[in-house]
PDB file of N, CA and C in Angstrom:
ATOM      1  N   UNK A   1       0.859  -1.178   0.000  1.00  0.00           N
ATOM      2  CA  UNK A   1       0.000   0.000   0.000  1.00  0.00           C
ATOM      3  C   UNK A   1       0.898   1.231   0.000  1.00  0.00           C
ATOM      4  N   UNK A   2       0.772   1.499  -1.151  1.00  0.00           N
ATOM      5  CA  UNK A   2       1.779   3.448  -0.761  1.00  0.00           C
ATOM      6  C   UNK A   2       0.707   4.311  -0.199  1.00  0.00           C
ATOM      7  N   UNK A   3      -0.235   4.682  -0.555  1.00  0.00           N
ATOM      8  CA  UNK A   3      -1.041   5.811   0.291  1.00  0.00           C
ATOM      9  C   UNK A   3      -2.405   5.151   0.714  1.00  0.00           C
ATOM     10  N   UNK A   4      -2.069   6.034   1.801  1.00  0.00           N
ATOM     11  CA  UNK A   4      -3.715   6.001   2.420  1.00  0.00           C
ATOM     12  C   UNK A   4      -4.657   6.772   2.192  1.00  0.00           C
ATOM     13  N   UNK A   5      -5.654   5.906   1.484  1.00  0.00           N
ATOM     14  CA  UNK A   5      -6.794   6.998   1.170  1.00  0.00           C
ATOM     15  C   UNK A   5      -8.053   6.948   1.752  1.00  0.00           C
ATOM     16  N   UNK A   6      -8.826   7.350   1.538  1.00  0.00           N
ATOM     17  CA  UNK A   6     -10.314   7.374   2.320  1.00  0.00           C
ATOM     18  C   UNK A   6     -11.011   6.144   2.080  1.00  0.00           C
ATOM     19  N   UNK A   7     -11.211   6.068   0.523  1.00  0.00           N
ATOM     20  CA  UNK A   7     -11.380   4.416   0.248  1.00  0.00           C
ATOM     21  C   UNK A   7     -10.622   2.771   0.740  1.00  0.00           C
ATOM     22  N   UNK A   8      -9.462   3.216   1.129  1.00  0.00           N
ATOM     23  CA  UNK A   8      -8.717   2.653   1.457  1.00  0.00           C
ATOM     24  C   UNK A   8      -9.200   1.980   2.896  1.00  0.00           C
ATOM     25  N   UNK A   9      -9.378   3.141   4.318  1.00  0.00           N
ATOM     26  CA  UNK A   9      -9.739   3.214   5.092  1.00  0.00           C
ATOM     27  C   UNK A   9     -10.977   2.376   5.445  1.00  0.00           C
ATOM     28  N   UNK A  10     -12.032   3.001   4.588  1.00  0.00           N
ATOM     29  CA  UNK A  10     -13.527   2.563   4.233  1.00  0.00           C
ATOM     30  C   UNK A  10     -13.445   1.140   4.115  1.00  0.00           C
ATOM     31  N   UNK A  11     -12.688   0.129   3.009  1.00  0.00           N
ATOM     32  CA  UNK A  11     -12.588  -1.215   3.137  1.00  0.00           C
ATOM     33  C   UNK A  11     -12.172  -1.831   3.940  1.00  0.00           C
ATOM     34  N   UNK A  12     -11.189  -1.460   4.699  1.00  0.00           N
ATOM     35  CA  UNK A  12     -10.683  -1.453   6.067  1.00  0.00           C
ATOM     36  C   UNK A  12     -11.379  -1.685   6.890  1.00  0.00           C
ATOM     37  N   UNK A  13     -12.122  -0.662   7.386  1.00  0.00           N
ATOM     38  CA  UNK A  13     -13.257  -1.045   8.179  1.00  0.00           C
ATOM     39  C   UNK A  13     -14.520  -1.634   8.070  1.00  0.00           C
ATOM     40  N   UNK A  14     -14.806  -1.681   6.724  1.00  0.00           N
ATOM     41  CA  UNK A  14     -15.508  -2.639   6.955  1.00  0.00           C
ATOM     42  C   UNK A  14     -15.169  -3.879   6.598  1.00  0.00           C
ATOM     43  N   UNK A  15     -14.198  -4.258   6.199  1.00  0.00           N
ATOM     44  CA  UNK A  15     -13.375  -5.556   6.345  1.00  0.00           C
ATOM     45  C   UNK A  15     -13.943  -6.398   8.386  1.00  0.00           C
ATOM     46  N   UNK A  16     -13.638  -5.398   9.179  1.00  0.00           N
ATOM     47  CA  UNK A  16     -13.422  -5.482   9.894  1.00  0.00           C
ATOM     48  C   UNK A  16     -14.952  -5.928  10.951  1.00  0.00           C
ATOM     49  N   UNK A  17     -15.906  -4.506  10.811  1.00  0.00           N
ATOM     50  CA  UNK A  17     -17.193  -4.581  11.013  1.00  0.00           C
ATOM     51  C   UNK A  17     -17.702  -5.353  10.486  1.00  0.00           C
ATOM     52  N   UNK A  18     -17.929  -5.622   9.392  1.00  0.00           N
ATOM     53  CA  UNK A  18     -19.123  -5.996   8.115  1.00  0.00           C
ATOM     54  C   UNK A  18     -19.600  -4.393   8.072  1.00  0.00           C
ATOM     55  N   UNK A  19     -20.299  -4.944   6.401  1.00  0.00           N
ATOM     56  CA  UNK A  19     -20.267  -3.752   5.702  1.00  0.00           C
ATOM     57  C   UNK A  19     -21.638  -2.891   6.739  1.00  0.00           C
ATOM     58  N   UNK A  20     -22.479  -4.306   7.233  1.00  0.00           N
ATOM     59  CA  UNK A  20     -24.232  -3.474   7.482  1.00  0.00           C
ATOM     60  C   UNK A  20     -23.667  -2.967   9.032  1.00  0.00           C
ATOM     61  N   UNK A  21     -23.052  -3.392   9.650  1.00  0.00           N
ATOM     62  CA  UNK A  21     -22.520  -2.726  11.479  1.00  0.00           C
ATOM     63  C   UNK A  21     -21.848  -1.516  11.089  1.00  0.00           C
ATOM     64  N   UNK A  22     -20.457  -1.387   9.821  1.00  0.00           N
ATOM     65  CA  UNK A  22     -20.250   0.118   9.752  1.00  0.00           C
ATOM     66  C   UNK A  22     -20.497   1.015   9.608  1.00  0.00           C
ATOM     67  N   UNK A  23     -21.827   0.939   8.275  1.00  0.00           N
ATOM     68  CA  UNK A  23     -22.367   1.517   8.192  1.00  0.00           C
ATOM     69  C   UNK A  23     -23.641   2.167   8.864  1.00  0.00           C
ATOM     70  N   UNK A  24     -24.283   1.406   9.783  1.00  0.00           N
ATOM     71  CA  UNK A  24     -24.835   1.338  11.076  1.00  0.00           C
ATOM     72  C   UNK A  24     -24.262   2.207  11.276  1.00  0.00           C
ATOM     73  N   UNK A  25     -23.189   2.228  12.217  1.00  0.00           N
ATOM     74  CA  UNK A  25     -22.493   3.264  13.207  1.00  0.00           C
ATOM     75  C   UNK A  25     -22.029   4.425  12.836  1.00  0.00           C
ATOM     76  N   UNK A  26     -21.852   4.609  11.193  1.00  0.00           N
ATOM     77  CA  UNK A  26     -21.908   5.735  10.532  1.00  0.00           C
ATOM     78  C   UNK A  26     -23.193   6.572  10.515  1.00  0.00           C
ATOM     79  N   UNK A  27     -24.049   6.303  10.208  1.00  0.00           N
ATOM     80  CA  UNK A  27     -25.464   6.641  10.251  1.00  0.00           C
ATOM     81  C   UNK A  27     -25.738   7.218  11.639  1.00  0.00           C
ATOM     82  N   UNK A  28     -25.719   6.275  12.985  1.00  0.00           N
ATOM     83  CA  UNK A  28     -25.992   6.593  13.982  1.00  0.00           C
ATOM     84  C   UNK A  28     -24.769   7.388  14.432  1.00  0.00           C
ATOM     85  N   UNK A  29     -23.788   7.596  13.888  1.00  0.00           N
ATOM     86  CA  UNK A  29     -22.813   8.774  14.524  1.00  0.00           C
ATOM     87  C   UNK A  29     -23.016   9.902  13.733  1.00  0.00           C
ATOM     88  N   UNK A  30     -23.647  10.119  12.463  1.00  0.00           N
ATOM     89  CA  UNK A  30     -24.216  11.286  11.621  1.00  0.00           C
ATOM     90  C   UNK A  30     -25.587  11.969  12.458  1.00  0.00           C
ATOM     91  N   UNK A  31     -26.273  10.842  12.660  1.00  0.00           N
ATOM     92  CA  UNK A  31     -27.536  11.135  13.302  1.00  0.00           C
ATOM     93  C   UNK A  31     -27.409  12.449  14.933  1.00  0.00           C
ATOM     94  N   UNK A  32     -26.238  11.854  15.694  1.00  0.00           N
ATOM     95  CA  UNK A  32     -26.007  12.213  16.790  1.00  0.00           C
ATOM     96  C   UNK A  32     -25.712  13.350  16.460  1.00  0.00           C
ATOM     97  N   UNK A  33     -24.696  13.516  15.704  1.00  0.00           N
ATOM     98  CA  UNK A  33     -23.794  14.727  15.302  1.00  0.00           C
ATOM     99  C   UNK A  33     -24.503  15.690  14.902  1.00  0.00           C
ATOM    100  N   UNK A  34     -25.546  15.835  13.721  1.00  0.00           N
ATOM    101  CA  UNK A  34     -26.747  16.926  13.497  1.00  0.00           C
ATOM    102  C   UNK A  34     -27.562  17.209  14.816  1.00  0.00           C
ATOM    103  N   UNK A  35     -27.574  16.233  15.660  1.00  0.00           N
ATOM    104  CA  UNK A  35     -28.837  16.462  16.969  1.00  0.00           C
ATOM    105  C   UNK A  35     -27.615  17.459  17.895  1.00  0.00           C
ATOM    106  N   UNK A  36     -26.401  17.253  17.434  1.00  0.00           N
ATOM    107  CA  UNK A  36     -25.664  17.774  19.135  1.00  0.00           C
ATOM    108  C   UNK A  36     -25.563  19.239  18.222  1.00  0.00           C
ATOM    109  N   UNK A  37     -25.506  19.248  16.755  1.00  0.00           N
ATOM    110  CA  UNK A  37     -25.417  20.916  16.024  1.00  0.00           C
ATOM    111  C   UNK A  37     -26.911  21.323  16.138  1.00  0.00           C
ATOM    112  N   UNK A  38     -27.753  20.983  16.160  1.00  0.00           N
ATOM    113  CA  UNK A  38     -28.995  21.342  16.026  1.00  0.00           C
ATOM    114  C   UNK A  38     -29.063  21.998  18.026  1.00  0.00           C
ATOM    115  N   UNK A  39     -28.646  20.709  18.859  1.00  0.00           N
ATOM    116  CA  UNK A  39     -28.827  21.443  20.103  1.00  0.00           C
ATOM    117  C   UNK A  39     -27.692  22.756  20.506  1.00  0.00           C
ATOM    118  N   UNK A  40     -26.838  23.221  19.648  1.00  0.00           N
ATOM    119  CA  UNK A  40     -25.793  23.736  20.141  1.00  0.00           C
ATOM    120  C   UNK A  40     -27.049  25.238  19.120  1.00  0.00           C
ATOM    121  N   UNK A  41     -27.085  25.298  18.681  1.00  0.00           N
ATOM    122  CA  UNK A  41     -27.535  26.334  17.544  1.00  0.00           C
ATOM    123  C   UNK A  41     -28.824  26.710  17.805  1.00  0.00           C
ATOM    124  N   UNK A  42     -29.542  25.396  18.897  1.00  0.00           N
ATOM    125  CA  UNK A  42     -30.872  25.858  19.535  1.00  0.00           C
ATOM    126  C   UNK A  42     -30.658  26.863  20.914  1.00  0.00           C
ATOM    127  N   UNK A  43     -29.655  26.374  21.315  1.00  0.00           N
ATOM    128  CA  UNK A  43     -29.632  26.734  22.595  1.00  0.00           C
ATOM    129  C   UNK A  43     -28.318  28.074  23.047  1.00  0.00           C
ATOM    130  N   UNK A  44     -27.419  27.857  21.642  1.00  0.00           N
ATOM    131  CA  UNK A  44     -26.821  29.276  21.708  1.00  0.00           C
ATOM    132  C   UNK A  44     -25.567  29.331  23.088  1.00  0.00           C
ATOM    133  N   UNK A  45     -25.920  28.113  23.588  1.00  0.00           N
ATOM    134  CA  UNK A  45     -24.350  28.406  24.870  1.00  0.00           C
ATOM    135  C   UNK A  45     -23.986  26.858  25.401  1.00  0.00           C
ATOM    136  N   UNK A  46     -23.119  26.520  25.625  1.00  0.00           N
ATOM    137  CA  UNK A  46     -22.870  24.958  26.047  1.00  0.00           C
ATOM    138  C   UNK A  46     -23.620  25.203  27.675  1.00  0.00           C
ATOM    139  N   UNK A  47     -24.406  24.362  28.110  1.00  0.00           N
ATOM    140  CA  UNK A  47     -24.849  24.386  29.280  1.00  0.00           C
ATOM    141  C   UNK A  47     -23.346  23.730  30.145  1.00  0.00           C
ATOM    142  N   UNK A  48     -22.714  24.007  31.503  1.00  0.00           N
ATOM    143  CA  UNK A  48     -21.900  23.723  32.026  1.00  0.00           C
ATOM    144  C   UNK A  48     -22.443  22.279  32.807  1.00  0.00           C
ATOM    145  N   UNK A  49     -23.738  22.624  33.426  1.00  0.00           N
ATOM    146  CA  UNK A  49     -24.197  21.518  34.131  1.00  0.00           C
ATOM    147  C   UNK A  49     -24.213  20.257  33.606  1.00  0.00           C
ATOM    148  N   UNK A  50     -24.991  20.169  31.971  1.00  0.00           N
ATOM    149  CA  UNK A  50     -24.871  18.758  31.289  1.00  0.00           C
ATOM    150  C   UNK A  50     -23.591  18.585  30.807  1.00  0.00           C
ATOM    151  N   UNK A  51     -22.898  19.621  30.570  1.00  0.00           N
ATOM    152  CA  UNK A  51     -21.036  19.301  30.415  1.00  0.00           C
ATOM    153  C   UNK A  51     -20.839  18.440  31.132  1.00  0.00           C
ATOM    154  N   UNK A  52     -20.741  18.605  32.374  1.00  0.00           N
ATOM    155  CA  UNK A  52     -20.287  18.194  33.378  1.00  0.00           C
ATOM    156  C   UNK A  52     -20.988  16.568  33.660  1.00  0.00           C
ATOM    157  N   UNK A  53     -22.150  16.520  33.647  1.00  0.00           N
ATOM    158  CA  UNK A  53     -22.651  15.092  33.597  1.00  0.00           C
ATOM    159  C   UNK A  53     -22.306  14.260  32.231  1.00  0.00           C
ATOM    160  N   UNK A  54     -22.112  15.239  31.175  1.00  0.00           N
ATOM    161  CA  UNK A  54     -21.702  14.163  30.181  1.00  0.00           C
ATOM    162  C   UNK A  54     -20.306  13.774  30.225  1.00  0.00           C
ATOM    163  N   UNK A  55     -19.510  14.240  30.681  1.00  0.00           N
ATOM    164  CA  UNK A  55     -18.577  13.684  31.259  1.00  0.00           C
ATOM    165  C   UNK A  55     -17.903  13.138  32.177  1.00  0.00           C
ATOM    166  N   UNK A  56     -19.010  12.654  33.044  1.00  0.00           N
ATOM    167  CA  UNK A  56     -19.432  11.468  34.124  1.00  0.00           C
ATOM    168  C   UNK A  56     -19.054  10.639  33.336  1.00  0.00           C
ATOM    169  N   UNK A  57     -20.133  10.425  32.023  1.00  0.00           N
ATOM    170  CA  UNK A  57     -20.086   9.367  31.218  1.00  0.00           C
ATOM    171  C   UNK A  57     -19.231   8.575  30.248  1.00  0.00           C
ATOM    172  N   UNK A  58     -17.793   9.610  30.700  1.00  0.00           N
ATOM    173  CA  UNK A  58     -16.994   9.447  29.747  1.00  0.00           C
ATOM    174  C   UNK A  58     -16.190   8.039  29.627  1.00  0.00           C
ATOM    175  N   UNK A  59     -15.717   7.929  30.965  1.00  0.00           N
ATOM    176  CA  UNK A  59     -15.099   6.457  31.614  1.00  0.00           C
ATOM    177  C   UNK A  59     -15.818   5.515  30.823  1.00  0.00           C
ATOM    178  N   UNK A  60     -17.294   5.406  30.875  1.00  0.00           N
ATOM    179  CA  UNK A  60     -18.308   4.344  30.901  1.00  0.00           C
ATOM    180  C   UNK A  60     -17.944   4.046  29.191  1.00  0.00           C
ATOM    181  N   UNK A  61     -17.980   5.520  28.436  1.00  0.00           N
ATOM    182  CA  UNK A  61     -18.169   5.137  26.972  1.00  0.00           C
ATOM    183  C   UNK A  61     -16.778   4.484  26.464  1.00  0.00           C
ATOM    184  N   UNK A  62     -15.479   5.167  27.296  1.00  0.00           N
ATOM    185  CA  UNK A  62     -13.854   4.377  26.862  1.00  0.00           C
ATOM    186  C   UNK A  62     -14.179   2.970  27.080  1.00  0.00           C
ATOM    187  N   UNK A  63     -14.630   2.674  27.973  1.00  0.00           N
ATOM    188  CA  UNK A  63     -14.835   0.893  28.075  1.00  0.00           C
ATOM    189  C   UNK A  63     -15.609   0.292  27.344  1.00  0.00           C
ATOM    190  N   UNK A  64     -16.832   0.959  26.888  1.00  0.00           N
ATOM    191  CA  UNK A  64     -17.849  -0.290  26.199  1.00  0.00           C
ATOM    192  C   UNK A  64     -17.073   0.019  24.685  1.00  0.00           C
ATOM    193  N   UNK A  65     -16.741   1.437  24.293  1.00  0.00           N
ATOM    194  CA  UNK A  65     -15.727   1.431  23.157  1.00  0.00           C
ATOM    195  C   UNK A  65     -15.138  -0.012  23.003  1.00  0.00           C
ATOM    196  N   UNK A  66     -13.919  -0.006  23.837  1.00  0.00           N
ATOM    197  CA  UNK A  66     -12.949  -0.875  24.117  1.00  0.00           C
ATOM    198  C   UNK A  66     -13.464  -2.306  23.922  1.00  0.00           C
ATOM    199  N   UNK A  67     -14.733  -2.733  24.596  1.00  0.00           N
ATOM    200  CA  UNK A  67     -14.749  -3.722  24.678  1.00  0.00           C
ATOM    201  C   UNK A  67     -16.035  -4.274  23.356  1.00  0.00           C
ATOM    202  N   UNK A  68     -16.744  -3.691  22.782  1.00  0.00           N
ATOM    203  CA  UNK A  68     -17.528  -3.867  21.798  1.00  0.00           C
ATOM    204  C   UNK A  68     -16.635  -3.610  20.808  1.00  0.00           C
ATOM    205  N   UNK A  69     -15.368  -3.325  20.296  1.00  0.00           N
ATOM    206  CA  UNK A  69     -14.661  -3.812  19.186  1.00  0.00           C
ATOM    207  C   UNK A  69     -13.395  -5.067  19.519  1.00  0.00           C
ATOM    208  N   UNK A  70     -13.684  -5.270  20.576  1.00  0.00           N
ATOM    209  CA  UNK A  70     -12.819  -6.530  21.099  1.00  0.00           C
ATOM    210  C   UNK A  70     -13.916  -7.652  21.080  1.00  0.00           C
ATOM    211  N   UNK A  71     -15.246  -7.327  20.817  1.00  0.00           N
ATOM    212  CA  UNK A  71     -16.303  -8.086  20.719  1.00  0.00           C
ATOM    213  C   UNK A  71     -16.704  -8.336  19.688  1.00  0.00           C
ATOM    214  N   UNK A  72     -16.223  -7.848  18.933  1.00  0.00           N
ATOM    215  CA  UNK A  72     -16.475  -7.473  17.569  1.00  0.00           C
ATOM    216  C   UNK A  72     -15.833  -8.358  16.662  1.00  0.00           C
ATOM    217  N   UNK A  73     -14.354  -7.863  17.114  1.00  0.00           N
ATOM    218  CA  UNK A  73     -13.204  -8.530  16.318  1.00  0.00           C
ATOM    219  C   UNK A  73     -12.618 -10.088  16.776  1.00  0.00           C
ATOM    220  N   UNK A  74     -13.505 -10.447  17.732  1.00  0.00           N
ATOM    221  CA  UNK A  74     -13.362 -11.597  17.951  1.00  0.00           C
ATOM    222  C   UNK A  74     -11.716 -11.850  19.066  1.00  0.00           C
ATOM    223  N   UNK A  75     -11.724 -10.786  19.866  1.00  0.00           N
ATOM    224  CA  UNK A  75     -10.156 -10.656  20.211  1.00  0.00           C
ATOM    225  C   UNK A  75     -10.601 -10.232  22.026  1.00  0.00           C
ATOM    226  N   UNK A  76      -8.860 -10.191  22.532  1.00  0.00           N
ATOM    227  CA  UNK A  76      -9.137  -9.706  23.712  1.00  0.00           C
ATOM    228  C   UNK A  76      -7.891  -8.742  24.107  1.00  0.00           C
ATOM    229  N   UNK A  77      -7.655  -8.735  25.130  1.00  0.00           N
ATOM    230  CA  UNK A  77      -6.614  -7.729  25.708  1.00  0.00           C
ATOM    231  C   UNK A  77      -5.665  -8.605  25.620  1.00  0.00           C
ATOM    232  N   UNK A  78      -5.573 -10.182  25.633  1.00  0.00           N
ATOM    233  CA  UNK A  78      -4.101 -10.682  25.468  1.00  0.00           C
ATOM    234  C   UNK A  78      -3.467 -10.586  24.082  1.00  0.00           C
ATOM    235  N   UNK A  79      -4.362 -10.519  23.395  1.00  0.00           N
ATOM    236  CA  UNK A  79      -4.323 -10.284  21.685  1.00  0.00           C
ATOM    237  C   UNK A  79      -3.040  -9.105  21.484  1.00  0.00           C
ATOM    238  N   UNK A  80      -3.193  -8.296  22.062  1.00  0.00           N
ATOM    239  CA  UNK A  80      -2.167  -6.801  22.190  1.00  0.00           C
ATOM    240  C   UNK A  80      -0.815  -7.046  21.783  1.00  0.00           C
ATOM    241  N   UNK A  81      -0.104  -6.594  20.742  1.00  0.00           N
ATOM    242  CA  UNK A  81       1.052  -7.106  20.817  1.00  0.00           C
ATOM    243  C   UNK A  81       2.078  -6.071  20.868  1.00  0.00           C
ATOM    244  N   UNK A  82       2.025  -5.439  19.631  1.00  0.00           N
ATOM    245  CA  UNK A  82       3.125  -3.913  20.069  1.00  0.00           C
ATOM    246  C   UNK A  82       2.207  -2.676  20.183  1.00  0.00           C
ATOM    247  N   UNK A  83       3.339  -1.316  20.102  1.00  0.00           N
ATOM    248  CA  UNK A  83       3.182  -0.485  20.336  1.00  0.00           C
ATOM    249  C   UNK A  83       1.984  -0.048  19.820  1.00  0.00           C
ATOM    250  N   UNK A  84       2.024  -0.139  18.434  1.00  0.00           N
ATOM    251  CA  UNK A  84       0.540   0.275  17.493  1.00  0.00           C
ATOM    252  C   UNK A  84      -0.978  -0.162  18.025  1.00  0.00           C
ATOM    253  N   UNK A  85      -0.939  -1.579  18.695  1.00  0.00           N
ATOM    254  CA  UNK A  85      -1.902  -1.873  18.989  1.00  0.00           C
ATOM    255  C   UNK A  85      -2.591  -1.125  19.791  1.00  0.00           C
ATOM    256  N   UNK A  86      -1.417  -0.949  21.160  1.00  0.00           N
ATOM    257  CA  UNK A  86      -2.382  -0.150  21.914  1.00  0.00           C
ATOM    258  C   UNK A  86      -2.274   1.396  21.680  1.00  0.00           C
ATOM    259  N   UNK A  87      -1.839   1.755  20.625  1.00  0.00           N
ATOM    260  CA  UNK A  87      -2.105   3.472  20.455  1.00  0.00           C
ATOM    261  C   UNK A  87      -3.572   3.305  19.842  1.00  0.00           C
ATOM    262  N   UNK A  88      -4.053   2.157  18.758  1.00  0.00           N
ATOM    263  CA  UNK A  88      -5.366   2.079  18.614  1.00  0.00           C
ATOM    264  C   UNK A  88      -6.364   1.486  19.847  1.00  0.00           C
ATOM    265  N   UNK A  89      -6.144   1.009  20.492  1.00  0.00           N
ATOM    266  CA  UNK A  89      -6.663   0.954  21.760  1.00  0.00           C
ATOM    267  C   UNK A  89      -6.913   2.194  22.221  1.00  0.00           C
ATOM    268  N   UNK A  90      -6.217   3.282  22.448  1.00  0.00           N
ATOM    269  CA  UNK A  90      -6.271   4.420  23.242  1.00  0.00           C
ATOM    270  C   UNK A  90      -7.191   5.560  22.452  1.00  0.00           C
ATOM    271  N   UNK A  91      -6.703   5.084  20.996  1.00  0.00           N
ATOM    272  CA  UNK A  91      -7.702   5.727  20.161  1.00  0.00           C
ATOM    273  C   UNK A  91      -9.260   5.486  20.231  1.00  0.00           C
ATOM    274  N   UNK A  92      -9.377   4.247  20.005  1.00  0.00           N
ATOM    275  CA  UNK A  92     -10.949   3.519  20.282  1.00  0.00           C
ATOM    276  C   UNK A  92     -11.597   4.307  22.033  1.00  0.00           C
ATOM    277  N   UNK A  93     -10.738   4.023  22.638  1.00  0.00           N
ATOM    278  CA  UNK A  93     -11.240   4.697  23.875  1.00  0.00           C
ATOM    279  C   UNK A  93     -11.412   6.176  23.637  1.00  0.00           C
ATOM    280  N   UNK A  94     -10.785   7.025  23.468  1.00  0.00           N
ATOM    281  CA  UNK A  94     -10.616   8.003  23.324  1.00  0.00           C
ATOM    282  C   UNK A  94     -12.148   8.646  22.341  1.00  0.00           C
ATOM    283  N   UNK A  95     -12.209   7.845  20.928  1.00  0.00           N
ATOM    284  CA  UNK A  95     -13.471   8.350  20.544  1.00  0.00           C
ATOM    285  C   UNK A  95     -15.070   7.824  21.173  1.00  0.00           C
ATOM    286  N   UNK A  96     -14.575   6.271  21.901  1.00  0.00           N
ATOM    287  CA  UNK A  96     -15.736   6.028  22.918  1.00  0.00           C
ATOM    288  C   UNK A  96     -16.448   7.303  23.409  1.00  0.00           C
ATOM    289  N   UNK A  97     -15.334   7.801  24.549  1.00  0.00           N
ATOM    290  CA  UNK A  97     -15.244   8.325  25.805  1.00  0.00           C
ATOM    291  C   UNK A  97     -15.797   9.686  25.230  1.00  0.00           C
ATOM    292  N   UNK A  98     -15.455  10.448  23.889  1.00  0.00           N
ATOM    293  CA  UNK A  98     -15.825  11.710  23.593  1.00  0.00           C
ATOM    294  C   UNK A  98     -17.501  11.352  22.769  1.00  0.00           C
ATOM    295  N   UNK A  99     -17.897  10.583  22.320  1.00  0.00           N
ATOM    296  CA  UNK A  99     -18.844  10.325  21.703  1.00  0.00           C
ATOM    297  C   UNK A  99     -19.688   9.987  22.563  1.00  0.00           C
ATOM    298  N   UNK A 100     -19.903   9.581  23.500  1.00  0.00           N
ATOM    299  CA  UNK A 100     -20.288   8.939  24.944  1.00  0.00           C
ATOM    300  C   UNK A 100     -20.505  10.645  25.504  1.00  0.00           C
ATOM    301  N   UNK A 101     -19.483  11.437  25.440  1.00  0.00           N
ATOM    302  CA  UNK A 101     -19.985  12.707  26.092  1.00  0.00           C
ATOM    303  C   UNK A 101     -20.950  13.168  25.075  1.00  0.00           C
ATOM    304  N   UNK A 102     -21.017  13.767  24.039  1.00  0.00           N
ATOM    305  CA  UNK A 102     -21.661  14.049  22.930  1.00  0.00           C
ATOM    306  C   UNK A 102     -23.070  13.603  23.064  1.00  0.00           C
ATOM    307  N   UNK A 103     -23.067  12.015  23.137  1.00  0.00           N
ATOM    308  CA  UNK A 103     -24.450  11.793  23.331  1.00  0.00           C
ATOM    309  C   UNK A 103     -25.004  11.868  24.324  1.00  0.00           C
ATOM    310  N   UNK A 104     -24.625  11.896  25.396  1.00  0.00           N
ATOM    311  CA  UNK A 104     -25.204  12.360  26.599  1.00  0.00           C
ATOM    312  C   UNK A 104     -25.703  13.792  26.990  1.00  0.00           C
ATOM    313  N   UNK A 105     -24.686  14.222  26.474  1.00  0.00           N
ATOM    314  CA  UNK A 105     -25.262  15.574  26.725  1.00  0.00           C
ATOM    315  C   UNK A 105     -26.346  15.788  25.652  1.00  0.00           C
ATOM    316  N   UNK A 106     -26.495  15.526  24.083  1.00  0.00           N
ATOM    317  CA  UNK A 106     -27.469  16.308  23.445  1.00  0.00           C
ATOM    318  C   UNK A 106     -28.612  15.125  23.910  1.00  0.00           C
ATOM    319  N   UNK A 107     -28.573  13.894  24.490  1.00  0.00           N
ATOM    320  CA  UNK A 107     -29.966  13.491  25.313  1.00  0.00           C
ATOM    321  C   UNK A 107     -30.294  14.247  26.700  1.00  0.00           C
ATOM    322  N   UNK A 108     -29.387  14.784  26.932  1.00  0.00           N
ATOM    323  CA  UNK A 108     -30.081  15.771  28.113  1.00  0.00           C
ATOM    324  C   UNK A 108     -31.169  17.183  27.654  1.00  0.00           C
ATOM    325  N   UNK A 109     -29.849  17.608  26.826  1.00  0.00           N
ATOM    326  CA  UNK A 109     -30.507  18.577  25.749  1.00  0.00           C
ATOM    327  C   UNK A 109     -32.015  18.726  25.376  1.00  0.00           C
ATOM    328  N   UNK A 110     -32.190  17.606  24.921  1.00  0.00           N
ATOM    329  CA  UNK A 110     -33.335  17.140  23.812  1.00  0.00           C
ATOM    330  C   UNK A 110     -34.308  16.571  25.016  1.00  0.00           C
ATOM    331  N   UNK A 111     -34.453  16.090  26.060  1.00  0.00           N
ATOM    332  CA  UNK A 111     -35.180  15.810  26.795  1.00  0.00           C
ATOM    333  C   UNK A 111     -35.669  17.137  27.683  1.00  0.00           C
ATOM    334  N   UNK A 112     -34.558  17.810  27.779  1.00  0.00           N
ATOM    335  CA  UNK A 112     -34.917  19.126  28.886  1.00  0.00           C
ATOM    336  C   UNK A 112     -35.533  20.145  28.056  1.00  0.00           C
ATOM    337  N   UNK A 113     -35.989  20.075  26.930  1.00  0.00           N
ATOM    338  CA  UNK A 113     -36.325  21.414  25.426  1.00  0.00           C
ATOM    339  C   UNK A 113     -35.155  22.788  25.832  1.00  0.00           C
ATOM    340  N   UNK A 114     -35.657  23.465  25.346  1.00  0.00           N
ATOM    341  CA  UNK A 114     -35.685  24.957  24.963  1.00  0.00           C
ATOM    342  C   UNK A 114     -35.264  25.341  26.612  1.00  0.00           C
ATOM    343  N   UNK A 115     -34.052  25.898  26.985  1.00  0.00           N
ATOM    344  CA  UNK A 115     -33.759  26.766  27.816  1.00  0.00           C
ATOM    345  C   UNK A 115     -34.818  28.308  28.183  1.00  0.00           C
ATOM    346  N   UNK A 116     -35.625  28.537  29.050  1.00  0.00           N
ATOM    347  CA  UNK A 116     -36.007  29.767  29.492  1.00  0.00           C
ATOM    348  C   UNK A 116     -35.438  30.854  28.934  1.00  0.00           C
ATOM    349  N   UNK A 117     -34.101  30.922  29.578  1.00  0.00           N
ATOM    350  CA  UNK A 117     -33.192  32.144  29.525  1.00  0.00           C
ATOM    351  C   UNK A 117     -32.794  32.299  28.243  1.00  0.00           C
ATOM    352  N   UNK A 118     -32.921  31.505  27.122  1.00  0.00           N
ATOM    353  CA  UNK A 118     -32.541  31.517  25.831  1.00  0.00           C
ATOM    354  C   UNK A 118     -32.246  32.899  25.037  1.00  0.00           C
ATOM    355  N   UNK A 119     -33.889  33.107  25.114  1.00  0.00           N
ATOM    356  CA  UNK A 119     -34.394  34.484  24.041  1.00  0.00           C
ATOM    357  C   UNK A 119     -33.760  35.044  25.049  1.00  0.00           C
TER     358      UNK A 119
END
């Protein structure tokens, strides 16, 4: 492989997923992503309070990350072999743990409506 390209990537993963789970999680990470711009653009200020609880949740989302593509891939933590592995490990956690905040907070969002103090 000389370059990495987007297509490249794309078979990759779904090599990995199957094609109907990646695309799944594409969809449902598009879906989230318009709801957390839609709540940011409704509401005009990051609330600090659901900040703060959505990143309660953050721990919770690095692990099921972690462990639903170790579930996935048919693998475990002894599987690990060098360095690379676990920088993608840290990665997988890492977008868990921020996506996990993301959705938490715009379900707080979206359950609590329209801020008072808005207008």
């Amino acid at each position: 492989m000389q370059q990495l390209t987007l297509e490249t990537l794309i078979a990759v993963f779904e090599e990995i997923f199957g094609r109907g789970l990646f695309w799944t999680m594409v969809a449902v990470a598009a879906v989230v992503t318009i709801a957390y711009l839609y709540v940011l653009i409704r509401d005009r200020h990051l609330s600090a309070r659901k900040f703060l609880a959505a990143q309660l949740f953050m721990p919770v989302g690095a692990i099921a990350a972690v462990l639903f593509v170790q579930w996935d891939t048919h693998s475990g933590l002894s599987d690990i072999g060098g360095p690379i592995d676990w920088i993608v490990l840290l990665g997988v956690a890492g977008m868990g743990a921020v996506g996990t905040a993301i959705l938490v907070y715009t379900a707080q969002a979206l359950i609590a409506g329209k801020p008072r103090d808005a207008d």
